[in-house]
PDB file of N, CA and C in Angstrom:
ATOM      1  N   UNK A   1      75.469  80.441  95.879  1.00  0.00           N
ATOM      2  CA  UNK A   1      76.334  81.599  95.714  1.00  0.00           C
ATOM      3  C   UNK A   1      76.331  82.021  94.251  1.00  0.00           C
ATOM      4  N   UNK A   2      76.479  83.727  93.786  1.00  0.00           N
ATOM      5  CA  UNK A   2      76.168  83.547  92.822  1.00  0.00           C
ATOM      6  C   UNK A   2      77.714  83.702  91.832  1.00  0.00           C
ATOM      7  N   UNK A   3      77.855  83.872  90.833  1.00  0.00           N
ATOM      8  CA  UNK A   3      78.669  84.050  90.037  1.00  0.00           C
ATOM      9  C   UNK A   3      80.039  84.956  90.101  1.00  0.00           C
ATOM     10  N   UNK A   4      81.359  85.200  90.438  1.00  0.00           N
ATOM     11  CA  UNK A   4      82.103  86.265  90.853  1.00  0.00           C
ATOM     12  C   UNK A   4      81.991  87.374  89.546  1.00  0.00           C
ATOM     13  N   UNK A   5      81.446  87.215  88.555  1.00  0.00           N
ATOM     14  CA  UNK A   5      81.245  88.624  87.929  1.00  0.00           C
ATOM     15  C   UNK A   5      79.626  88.913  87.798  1.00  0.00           C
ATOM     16  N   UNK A   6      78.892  88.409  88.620  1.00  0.00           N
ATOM     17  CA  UNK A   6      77.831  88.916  88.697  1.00  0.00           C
ATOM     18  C   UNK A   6      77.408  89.627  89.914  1.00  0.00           C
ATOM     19  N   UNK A   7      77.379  91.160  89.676  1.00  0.00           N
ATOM     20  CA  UNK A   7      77.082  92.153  90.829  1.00  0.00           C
ATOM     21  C   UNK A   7      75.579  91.915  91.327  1.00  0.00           C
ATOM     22  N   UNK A   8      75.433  91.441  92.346  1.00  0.00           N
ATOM     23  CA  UNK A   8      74.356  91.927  93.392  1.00  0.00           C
ATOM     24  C   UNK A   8      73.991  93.032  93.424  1.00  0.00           C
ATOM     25  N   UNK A   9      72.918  93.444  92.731  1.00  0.00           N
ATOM     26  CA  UNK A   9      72.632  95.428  92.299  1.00  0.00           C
ATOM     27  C   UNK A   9      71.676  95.871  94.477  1.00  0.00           C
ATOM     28  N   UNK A  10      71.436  94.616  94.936  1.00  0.00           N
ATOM     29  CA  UNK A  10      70.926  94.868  96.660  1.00  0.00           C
ATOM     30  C   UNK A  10      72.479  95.132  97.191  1.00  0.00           C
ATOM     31  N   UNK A  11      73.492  94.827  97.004  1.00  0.00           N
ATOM     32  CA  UNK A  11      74.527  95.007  97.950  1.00  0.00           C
ATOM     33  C   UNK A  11      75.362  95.613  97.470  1.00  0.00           C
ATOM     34  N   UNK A  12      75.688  97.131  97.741  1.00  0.00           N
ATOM     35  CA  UNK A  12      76.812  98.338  97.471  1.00  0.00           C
ATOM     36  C   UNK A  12      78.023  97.587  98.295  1.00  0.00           C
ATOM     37  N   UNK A  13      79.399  97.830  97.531  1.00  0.00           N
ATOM     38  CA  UNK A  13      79.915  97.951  98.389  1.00  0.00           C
ATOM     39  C   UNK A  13      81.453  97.725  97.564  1.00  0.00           C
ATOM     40  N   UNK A  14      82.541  98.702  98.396  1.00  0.00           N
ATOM     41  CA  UNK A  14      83.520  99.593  97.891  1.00  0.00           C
ATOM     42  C   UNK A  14      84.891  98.667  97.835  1.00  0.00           C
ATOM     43  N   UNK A  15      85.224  97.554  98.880  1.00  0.00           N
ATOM     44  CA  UNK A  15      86.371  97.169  99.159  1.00  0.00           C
ATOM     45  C   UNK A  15      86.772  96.263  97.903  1.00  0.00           C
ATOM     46  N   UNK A  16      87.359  96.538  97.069  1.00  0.00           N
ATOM     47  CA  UNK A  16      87.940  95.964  95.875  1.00  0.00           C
ATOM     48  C   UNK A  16      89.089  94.987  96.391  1.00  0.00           C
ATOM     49  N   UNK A  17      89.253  95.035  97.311  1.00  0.00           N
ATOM     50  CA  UNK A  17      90.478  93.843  97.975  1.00  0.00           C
ATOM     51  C   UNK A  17      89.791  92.702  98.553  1.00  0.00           C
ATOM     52  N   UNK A  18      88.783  92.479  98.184  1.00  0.00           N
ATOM     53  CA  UNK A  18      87.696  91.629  98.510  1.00  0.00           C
ATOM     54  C   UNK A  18      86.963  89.877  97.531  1.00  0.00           C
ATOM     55  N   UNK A  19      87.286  89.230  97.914  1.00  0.00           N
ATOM     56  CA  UNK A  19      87.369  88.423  96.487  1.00  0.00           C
ATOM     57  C   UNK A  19      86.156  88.020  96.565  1.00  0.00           C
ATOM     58  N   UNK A  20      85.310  88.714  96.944  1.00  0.00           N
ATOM     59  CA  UNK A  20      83.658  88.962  96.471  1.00  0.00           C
ATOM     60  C   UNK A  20      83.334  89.889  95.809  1.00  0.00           C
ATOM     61  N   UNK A  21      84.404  91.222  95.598  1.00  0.00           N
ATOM     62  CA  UNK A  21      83.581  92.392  95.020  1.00  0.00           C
ATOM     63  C   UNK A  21      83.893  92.108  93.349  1.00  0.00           C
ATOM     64  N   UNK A  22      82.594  92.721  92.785  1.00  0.00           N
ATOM     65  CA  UNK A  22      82.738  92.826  91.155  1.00  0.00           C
ATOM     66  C   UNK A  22      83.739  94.213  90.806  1.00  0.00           C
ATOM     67  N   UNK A  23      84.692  93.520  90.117  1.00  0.00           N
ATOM     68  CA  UNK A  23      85.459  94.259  89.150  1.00  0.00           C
ATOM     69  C   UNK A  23      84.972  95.338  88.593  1.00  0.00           C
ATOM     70  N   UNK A  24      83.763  94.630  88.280  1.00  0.00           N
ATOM     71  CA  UNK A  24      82.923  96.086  87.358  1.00  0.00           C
ATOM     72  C   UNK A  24      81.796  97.188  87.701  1.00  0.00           C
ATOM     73  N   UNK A  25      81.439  96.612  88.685  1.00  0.00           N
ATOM     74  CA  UNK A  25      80.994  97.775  89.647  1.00  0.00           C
ATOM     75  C   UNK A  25      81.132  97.622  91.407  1.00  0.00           C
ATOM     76  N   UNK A  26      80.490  98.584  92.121  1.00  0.00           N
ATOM     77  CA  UNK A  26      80.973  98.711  92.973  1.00  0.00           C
ATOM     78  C   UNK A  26      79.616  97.872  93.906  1.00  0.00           C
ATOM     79  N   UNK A  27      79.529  96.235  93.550  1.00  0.00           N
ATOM     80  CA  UNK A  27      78.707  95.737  94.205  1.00  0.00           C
ATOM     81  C   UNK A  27      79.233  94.418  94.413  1.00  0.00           C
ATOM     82  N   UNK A  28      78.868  93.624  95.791  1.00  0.00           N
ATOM     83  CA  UNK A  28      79.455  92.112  96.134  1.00  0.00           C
ATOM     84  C   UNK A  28      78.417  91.052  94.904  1.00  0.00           C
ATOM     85  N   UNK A  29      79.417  89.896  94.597  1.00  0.00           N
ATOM     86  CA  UNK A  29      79.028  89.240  94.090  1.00  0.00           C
ATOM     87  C   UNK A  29      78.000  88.379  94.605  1.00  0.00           C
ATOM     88  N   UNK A  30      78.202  88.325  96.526  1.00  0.00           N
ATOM     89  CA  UNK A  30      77.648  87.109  96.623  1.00  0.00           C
ATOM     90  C   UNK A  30      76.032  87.422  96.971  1.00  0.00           C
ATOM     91  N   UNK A  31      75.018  86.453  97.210  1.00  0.00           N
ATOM     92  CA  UNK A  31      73.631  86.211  97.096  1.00  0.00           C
ATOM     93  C   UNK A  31      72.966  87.259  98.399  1.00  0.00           C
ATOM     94  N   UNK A  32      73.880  86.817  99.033  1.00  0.00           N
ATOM     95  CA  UNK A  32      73.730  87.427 100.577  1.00  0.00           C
ATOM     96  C   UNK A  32      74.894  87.766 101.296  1.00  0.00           C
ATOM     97  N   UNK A  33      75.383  89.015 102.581  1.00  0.00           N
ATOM     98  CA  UNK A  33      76.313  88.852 103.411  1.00  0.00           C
ATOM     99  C   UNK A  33      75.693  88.821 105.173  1.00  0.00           C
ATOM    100  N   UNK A  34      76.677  88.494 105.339  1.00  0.00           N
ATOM    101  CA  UNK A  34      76.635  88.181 106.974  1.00  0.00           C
ATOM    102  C   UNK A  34      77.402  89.502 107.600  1.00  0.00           C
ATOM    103  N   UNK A  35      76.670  90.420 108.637  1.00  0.00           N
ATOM    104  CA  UNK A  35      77.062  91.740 109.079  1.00  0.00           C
ATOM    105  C   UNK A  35      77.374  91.371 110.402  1.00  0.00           C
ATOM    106  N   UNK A  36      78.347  91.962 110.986  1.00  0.00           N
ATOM    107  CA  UNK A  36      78.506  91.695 112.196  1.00  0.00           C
ATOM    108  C   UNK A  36      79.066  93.091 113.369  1.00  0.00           C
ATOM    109  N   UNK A  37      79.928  92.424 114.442  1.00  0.00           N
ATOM    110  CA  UNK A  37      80.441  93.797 115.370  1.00  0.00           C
ATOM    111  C   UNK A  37      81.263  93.225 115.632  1.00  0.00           C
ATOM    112  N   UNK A  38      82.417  94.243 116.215  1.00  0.00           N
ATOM    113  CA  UNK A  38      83.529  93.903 117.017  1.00  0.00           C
ATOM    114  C   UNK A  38      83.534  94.499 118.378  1.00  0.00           C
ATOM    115  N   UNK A  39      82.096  95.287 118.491  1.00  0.00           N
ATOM    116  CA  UNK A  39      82.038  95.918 119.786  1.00  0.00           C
ATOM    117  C   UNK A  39      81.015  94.849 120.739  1.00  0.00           C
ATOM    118  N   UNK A  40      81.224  95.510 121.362  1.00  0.00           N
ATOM    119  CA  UNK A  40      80.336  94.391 122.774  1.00  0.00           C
ATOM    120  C   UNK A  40      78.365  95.459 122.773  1.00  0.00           C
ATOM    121  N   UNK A  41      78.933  96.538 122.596  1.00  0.00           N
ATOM    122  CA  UNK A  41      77.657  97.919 122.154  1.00  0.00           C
ATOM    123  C   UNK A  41      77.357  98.366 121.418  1.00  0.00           C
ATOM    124  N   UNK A  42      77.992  98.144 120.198  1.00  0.00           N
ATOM    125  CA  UNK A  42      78.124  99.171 118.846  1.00  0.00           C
ATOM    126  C   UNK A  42      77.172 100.335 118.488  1.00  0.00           C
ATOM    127  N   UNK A  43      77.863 101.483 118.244  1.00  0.00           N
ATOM    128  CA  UNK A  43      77.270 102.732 118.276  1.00  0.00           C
ATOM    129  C   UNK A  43      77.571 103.341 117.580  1.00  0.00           C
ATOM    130  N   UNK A  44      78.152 103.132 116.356  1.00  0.00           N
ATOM    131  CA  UNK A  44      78.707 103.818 115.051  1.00  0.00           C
ATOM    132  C   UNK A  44      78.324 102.904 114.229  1.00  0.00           C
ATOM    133  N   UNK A  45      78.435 103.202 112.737  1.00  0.00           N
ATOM    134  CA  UNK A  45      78.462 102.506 111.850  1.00  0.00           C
ATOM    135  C   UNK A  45      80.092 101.800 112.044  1.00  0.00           C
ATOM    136  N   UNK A  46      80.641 102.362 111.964  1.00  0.00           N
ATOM    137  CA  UNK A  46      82.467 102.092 112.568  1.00  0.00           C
ATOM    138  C   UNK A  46      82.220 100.624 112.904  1.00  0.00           C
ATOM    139  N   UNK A  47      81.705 100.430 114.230  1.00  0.00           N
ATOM    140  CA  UNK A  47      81.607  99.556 114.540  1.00  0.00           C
ATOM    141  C   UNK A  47      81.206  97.923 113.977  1.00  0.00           C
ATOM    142  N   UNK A  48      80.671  97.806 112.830  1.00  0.00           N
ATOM    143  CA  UNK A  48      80.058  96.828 112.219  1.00  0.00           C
ATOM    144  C   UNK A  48      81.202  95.961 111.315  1.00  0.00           C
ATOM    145  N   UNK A  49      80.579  95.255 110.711  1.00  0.00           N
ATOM    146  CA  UNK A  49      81.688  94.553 109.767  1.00  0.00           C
ATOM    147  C   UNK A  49      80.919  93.564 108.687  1.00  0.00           C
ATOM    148  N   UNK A  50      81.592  93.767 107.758  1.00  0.00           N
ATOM    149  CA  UNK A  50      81.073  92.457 106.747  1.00  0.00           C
ATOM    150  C   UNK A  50      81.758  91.241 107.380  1.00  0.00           C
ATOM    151  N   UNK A  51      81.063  90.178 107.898  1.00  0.00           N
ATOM    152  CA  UNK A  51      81.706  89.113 108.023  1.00  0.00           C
ATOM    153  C   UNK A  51      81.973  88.152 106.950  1.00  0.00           C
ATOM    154  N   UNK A  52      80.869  88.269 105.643  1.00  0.00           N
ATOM    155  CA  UNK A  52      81.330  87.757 104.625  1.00  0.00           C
ATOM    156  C   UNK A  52      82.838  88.383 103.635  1.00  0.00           C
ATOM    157  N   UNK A  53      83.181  89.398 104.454  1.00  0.00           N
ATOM    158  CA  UNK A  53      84.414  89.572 103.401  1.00  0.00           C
ATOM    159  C   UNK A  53      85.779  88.211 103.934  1.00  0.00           C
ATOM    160  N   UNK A  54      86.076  88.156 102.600  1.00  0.00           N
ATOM    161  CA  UNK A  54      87.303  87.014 101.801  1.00  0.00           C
ATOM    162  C   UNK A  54      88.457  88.002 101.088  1.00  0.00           C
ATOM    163  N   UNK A  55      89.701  87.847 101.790  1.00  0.00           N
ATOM    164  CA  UNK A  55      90.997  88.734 101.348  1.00  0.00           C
ATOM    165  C   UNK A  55      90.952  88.091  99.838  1.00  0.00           C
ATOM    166  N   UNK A  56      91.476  88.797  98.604  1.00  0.00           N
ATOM    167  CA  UNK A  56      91.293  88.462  97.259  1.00  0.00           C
ATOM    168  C   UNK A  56      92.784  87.773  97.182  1.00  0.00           C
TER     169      UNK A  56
END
């Protein structure tokens, strides 16, 4: 895993309530995330989810 102030410049991403995202830009700290669904079909982007997000 990499460093919590080191942005992953491969992974955008906005949720600042996230105790993966960098402070200083708008990218996850960690090496890799795990994407997932809550639908049984998913057919939106809506539908998906970071499963690596961690409440900060």
């Amino acid at each position: 895993m990499q460093n919590q102030t080191t942005p992953n410049a491969s992974i955008k991403c906005s949720v600042s309530n996230c105790a993966h995202h960098c402070e200083q830009s708008q990218h996850c700290c960690l090496s890799t995330i795990q994407v997932g669904t809550h639908e049984k079909n998913p057919t939106m982007c809506q539908c998906t989810d970071c499963e690596s997000f961690k409440m900060r």
